[in-house]
N, C-alpha and C. Protein backbone atom coordinates (compact mmCIF):
# COMPACT_ATOMS: atom_id res chain seq x y z
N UNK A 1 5.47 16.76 -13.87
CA UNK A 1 4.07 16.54 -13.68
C UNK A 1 3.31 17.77 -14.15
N UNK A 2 2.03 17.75 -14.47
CA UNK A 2 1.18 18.49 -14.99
C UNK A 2 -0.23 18.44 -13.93
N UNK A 3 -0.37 20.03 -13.71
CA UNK A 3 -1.21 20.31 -12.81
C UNK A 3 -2.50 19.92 -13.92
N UNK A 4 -3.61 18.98 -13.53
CA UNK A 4 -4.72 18.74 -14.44
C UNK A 4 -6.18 18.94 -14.39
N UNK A 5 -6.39 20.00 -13.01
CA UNK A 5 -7.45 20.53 -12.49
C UNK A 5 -7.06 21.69 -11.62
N UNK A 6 -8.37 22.00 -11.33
CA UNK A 6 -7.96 23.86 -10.48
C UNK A 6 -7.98 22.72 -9.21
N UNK A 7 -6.82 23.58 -8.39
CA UNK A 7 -6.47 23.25 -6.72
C UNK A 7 -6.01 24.52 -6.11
N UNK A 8 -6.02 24.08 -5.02
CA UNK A 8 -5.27 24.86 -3.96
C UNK A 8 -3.77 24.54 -3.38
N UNK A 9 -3.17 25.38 -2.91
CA UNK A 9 -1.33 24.59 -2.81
C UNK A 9 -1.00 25.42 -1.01
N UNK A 10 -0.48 25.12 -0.69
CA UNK A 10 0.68 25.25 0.52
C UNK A 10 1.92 25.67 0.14
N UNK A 11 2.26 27.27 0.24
CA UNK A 11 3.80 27.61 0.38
C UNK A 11 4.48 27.33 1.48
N UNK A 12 5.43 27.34 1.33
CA UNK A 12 6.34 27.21 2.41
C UNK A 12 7.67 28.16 2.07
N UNK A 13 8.21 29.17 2.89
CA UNK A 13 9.78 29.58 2.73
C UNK A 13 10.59 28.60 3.82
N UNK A 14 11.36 27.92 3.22
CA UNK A 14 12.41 27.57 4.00
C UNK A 14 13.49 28.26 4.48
N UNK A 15 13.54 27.43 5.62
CA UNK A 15 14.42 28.13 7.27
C UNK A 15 15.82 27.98 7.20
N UNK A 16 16.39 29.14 7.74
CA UNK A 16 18.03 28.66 7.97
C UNK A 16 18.47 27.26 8.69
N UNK A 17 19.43 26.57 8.23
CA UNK A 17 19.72 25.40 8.78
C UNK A 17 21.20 25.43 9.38
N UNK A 18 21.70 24.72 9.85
CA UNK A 18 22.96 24.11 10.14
C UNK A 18 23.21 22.48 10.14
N UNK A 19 24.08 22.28 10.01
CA UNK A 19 24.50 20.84 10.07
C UNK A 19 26.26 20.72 10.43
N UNK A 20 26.73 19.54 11.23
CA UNK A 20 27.67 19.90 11.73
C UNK A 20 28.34 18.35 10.61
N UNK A 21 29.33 18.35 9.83
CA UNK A 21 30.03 17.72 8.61
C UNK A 21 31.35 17.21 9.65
N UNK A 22 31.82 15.89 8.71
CA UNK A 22 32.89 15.50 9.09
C UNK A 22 33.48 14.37 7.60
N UNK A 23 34.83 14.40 7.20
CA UNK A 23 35.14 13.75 6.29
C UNK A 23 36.33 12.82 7.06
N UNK A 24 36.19 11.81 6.60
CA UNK A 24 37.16 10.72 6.94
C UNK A 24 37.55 9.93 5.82
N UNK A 25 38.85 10.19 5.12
CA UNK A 25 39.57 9.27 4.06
C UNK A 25 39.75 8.32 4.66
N UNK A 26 39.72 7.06 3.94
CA UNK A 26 40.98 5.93 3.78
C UNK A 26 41.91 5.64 4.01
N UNK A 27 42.49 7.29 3.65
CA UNK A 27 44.00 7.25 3.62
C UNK A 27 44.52 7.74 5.51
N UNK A 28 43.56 7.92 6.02
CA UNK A 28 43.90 8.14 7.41
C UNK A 28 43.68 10.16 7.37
N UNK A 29 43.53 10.46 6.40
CA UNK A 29 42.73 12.05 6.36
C UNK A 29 41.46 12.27 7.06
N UNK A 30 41.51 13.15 7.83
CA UNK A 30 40.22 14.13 8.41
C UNK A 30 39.88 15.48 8.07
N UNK A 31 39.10 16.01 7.89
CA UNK A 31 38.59 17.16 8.17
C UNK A 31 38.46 17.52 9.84
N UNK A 32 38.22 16.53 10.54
CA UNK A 32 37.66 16.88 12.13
C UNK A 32 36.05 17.94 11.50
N UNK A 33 35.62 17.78 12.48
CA UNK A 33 34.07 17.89 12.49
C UNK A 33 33.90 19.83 12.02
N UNK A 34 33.31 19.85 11.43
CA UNK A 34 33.44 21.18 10.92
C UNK A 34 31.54 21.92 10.54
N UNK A 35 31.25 22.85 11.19
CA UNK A 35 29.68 23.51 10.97
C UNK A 35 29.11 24.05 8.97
N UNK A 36 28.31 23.58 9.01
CA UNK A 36 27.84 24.15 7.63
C UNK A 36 26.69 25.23 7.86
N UNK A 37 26.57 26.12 7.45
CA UNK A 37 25.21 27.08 7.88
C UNK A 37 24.21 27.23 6.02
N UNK A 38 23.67 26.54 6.08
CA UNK A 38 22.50 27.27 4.78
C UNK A 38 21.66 28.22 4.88
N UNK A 39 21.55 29.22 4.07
CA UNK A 39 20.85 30.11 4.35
C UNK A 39 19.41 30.31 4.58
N UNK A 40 19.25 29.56 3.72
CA UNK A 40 17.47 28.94 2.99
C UNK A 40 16.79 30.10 2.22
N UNK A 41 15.30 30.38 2.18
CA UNK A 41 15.33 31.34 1.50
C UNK A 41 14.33 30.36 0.46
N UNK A 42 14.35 29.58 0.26
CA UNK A 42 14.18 28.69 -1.30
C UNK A 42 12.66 28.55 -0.36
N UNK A 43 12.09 28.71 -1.74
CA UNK A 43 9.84 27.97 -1.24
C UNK A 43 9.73 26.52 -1.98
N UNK A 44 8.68 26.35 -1.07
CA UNK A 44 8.01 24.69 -1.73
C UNK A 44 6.99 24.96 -1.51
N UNK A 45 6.42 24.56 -2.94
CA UNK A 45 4.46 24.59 -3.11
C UNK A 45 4.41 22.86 -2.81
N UNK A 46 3.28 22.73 -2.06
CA UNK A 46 2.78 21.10 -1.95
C UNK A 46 1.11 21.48 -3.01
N UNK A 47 0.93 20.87 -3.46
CA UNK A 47 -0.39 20.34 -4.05
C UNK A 47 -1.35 19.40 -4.14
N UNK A 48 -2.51 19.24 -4.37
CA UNK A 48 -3.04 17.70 -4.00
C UNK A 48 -3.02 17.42 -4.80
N UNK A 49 -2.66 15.97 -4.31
CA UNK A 49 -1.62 14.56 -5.51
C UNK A 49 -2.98 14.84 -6.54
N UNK A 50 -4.01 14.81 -6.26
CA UNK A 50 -4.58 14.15 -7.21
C UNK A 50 -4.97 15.12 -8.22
N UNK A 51 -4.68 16.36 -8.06
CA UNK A 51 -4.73 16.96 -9.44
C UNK A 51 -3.22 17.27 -9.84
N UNK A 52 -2.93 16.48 -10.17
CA UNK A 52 -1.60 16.13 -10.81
C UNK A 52 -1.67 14.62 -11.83
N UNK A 53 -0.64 14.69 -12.71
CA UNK A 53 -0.62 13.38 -13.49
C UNK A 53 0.59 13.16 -14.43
């Protein structure tokens, strides 16, 4: 997309996360439930839709 007028935007840094994972084969394989940690770190600009196109 192409910004197509002057606007204003919203940063954001994103937050450390966790999530707790589990794999289950077919074949009767598990992982058993296992923690993921992301660091974050990464930004998101929001913009208004409408100067965009």
């Amino acid at each position: 997309m192409a910004v197509t007028k002057p606007t204003t935007g919203i940063q954001s840094t994103i937050g450390k996360a966790t999530e707790r994972l589990r794999y289950d084969g077919a074949d009767g394989y598990t992982t058993g439930t296992m923690g993921k940690i992301m660091g974050g770190g990464g930004r998101q600009i929001t913009l208004d839709t409408s100067a965009l196109k």
